[in-house]
PDB file of N, CA and C in Angstrom:
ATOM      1  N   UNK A   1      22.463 -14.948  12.704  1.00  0.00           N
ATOM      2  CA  UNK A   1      21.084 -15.331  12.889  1.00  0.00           C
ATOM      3  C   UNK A   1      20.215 -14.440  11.992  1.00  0.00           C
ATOM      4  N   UNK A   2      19.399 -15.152  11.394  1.00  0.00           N
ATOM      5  CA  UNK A   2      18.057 -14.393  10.200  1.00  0.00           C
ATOM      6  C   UNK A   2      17.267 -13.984  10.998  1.00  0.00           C
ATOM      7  N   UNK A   3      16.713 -12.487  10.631  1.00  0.00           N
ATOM      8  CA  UNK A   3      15.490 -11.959  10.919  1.00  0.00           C
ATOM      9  C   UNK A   3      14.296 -12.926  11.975  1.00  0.00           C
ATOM     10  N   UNK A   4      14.227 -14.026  10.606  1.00  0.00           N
ATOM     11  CA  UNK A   4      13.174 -15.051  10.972  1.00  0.00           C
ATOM     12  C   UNK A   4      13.539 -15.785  11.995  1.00  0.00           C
ATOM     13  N   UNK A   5      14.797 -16.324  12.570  1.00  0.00           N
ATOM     14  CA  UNK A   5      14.879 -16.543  13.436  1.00  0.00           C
ATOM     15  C   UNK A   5      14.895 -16.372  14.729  1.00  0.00           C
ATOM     16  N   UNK A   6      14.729 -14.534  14.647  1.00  0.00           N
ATOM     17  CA  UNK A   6      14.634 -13.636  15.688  1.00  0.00           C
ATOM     18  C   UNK A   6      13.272 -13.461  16.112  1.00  0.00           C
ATOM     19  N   UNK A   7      12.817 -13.483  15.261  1.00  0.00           N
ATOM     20  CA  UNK A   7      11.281 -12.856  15.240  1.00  0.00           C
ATOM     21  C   UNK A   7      10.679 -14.063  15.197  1.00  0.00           C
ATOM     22  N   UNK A   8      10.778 -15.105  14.290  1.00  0.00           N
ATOM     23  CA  UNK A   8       9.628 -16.136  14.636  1.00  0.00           C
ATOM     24  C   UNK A   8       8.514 -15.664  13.823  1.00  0.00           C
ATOM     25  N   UNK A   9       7.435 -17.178  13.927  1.00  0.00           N
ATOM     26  CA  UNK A   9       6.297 -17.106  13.335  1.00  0.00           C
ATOM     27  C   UNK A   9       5.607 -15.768  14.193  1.00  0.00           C
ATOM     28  N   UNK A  10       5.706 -14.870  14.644  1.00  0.00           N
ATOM     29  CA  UNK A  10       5.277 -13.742  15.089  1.00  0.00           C
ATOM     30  C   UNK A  10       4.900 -13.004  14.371  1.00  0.00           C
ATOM     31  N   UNK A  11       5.782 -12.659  12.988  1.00  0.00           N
ATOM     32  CA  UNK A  11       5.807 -11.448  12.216  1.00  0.00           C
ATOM     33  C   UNK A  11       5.017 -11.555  11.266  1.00  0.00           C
ATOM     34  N   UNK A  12       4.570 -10.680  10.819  1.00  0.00           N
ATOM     35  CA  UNK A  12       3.306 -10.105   9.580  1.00  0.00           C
ATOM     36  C   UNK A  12       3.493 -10.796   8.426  1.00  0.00           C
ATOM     37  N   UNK A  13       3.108 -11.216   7.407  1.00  0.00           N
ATOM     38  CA  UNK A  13       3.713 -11.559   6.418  1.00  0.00           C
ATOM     39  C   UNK A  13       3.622 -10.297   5.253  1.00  0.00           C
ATOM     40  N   UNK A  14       5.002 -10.710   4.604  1.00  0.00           N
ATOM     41  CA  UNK A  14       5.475  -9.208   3.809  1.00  0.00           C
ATOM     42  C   UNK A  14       4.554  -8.772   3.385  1.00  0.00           C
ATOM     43  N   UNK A  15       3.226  -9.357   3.122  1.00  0.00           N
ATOM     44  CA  UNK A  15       2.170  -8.337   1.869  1.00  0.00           C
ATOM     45  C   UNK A  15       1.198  -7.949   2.815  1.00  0.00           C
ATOM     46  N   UNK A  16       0.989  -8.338   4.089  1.00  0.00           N
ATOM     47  CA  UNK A  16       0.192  -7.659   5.557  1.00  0.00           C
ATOM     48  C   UNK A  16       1.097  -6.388   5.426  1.00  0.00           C
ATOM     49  N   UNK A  17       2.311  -6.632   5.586  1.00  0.00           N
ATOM     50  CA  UNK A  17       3.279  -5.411   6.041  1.00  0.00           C
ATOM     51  C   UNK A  17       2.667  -4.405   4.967  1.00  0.00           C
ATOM     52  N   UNK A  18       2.729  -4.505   3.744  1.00  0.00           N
ATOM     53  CA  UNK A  18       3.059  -3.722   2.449  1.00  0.00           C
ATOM     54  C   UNK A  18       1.217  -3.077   2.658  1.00  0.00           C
ATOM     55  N   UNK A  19       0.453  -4.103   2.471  1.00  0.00           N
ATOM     56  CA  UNK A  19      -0.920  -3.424   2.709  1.00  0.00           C
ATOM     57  C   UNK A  19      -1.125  -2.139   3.655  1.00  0.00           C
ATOM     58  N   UNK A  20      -0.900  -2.604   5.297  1.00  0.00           N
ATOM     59  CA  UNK A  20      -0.922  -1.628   6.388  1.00  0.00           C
ATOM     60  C   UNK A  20      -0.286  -0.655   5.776  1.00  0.00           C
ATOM     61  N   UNK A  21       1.265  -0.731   5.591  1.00  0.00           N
ATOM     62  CA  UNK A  21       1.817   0.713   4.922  1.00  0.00           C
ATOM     63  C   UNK A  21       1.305   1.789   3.891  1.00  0.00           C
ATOM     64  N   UNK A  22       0.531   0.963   3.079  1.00  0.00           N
ATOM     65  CA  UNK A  22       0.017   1.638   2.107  1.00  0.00           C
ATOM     66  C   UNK A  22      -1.564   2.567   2.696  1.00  0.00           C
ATOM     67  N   UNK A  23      -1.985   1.265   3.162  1.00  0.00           N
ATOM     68  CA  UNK A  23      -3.538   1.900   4.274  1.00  0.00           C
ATOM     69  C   UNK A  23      -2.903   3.641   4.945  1.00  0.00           C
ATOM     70  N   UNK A  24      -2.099   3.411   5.759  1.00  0.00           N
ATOM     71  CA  UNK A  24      -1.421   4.512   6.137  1.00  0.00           C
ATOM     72  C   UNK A  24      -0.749   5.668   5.580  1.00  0.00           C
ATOM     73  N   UNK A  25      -0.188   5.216   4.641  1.00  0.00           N
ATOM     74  CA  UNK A  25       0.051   6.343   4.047  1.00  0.00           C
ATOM     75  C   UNK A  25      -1.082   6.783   3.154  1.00  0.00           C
ATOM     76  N   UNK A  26      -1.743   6.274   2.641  1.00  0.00           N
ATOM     77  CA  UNK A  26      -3.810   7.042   2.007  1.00  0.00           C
ATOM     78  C   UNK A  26      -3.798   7.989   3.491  1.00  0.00           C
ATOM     79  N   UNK A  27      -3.784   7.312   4.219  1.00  0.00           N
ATOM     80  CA  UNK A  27      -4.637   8.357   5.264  1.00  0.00           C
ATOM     81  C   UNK A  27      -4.042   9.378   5.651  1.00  0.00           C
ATOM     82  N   UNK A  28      -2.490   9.231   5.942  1.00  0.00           N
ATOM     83  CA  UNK A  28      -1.737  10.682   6.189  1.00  0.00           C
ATOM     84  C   UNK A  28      -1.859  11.531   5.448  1.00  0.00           C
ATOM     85  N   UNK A  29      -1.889  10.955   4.342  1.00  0.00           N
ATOM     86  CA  UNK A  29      -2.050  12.052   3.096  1.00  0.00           C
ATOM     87  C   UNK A  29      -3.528  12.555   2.853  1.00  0.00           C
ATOM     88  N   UNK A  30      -4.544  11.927   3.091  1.00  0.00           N
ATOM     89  CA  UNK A  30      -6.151  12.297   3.137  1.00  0.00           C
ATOM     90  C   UNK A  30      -5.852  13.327   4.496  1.00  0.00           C
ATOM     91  N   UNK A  31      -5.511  12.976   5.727  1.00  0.00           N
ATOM     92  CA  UNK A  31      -5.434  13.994   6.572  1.00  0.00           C
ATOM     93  C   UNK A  31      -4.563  15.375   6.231  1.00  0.00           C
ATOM     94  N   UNK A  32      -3.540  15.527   5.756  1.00  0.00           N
ATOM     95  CA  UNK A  32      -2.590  16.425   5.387  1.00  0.00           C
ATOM     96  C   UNK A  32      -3.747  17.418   4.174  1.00  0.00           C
ATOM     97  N   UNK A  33      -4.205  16.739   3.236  1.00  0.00           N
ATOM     98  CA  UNK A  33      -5.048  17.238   2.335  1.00  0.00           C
ATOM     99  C   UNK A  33      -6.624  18.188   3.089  1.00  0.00           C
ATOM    100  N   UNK A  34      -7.115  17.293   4.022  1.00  0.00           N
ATOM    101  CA  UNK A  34      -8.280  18.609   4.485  1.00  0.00           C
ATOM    102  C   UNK A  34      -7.809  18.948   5.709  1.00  0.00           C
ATOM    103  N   UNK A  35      -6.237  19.025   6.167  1.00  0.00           N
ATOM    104  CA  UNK A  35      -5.937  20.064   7.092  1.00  0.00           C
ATOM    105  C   UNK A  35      -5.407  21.359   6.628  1.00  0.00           C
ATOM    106  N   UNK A  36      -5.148  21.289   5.355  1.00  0.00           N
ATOM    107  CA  UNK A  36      -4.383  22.667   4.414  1.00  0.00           C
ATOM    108  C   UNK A  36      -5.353  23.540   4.426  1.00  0.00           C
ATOM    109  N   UNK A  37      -5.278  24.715   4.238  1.00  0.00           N
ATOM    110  CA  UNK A  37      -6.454  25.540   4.178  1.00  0.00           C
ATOM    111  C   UNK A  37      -6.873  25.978   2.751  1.00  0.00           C
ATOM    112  N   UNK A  38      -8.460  26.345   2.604  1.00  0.00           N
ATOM    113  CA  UNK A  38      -8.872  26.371   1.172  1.00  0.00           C
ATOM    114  C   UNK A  38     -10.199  25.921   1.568  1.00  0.00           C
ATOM    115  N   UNK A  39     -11.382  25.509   0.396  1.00  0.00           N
ATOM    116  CA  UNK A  39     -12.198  25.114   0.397  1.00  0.00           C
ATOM    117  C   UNK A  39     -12.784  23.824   0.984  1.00  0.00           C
ATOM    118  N   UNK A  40     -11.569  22.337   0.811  1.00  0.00           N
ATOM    119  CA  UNK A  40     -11.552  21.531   1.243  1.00  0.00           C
ATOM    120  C   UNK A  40     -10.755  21.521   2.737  1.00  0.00           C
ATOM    121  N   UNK A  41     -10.765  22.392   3.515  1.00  0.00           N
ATOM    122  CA  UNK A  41     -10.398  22.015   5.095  1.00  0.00           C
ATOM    123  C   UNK A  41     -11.359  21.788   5.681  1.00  0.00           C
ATOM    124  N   UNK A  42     -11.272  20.396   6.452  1.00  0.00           N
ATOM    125  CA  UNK A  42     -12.107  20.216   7.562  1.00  0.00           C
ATOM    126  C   UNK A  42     -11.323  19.278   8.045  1.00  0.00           C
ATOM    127  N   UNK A  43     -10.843  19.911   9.384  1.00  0.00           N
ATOM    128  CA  UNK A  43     -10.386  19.598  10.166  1.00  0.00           C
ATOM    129  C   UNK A  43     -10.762  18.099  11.266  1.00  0.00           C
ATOM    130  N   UNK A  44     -11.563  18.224  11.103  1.00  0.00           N
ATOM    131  CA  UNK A  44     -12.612  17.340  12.083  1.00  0.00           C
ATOM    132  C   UNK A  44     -12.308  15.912  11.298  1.00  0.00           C
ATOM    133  N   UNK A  45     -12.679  16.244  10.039  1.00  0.00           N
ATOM    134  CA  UNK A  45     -11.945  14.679   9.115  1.00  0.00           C
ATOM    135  C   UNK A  45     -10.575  14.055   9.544  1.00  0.00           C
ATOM    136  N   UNK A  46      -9.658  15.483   9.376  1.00  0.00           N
ATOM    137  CA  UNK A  46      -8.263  15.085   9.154  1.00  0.00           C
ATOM    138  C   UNK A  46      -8.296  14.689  10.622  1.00  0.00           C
ATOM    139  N   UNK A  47      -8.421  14.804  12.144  1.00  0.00           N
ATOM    140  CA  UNK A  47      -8.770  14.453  12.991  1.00  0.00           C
ATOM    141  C   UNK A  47      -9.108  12.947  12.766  1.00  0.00           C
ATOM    142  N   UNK A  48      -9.930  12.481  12.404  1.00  0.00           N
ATOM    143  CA  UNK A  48     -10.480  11.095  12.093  1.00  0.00           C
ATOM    144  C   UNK A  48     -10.123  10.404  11.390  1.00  0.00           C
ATOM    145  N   UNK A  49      -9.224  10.731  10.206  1.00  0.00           N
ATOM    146  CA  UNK A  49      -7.906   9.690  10.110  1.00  0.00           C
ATOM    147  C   UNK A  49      -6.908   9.699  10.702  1.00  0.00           C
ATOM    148  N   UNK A  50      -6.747  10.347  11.398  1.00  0.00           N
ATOM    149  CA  UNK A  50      -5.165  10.196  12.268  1.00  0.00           C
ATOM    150  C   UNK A  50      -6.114   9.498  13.731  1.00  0.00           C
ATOM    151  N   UNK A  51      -7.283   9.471  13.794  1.00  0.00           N
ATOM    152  CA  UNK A  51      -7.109   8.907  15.049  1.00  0.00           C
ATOM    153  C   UNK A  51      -7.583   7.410  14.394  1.00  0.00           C
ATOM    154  N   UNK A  52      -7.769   7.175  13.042  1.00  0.00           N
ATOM    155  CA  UNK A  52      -7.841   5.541  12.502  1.00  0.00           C
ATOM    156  C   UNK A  52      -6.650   4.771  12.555  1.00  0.00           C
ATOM    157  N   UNK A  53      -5.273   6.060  12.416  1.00  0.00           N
ATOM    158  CA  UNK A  53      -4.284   5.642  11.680  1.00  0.00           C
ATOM    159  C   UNK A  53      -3.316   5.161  13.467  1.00  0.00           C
ATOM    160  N   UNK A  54      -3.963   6.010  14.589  1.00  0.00           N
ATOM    161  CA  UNK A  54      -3.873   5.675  15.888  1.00  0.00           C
ATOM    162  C   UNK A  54      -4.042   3.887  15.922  1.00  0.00           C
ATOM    163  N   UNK A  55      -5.678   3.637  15.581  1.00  0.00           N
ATOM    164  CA  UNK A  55      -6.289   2.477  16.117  1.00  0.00           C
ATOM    165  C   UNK A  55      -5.449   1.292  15.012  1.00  0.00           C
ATOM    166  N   UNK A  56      -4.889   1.582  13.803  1.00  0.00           N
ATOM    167  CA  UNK A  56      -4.299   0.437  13.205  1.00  0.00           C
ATOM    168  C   UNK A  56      -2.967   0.023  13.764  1.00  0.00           C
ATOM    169  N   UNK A  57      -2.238   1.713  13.959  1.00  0.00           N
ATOM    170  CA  UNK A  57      -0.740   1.100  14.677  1.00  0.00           C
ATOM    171  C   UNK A  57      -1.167   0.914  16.030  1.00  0.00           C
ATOM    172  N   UNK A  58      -2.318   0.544  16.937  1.00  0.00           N
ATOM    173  CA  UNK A  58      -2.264   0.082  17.826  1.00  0.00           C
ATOM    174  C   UNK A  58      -1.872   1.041  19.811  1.00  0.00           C
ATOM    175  N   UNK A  59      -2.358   2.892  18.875  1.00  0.00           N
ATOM    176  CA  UNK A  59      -1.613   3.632  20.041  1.00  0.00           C
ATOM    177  C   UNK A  59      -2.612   4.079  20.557  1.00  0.00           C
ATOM    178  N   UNK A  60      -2.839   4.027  22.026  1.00  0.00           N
ATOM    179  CA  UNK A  60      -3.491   4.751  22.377  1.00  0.00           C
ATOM    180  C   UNK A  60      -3.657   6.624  22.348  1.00  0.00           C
ATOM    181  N   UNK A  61      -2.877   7.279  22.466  1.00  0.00           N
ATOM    182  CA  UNK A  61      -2.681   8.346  22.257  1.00  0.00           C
ATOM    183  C   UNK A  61      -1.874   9.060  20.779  1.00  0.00           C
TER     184      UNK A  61
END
């Protein structure tokens, strides 16, 4: 049995998939970048993409 047959018209289509992934990884990496310490830390940012990167995969916590 195929994927598609498992999953069904349910699933994302591959370039939804590929977009979100990419959205996400900008932001881990924007967060990782002003949580390092130096001139550009602010914490409070990197905070606010990880809690975007929360609201796209859908987690509450």
């Amino acid at each position: 049995m195929s994927a598609y047959q498992e999953i069904g018209p349910t699933a994302l289509p591959r370039w939804r998939v590929y977009t979100l992934a990419r959205e996400l990884q900008f932001r881990a990496g924007r967060a990782a970048e002003l949580a390092t310490e130096g001139p550009g830390c602010d914490v409070i940012k990197a905070q606010a993409e990880i809690d975007a990167i929360r609201a796209i995969l859908g987690a509450d916590q």
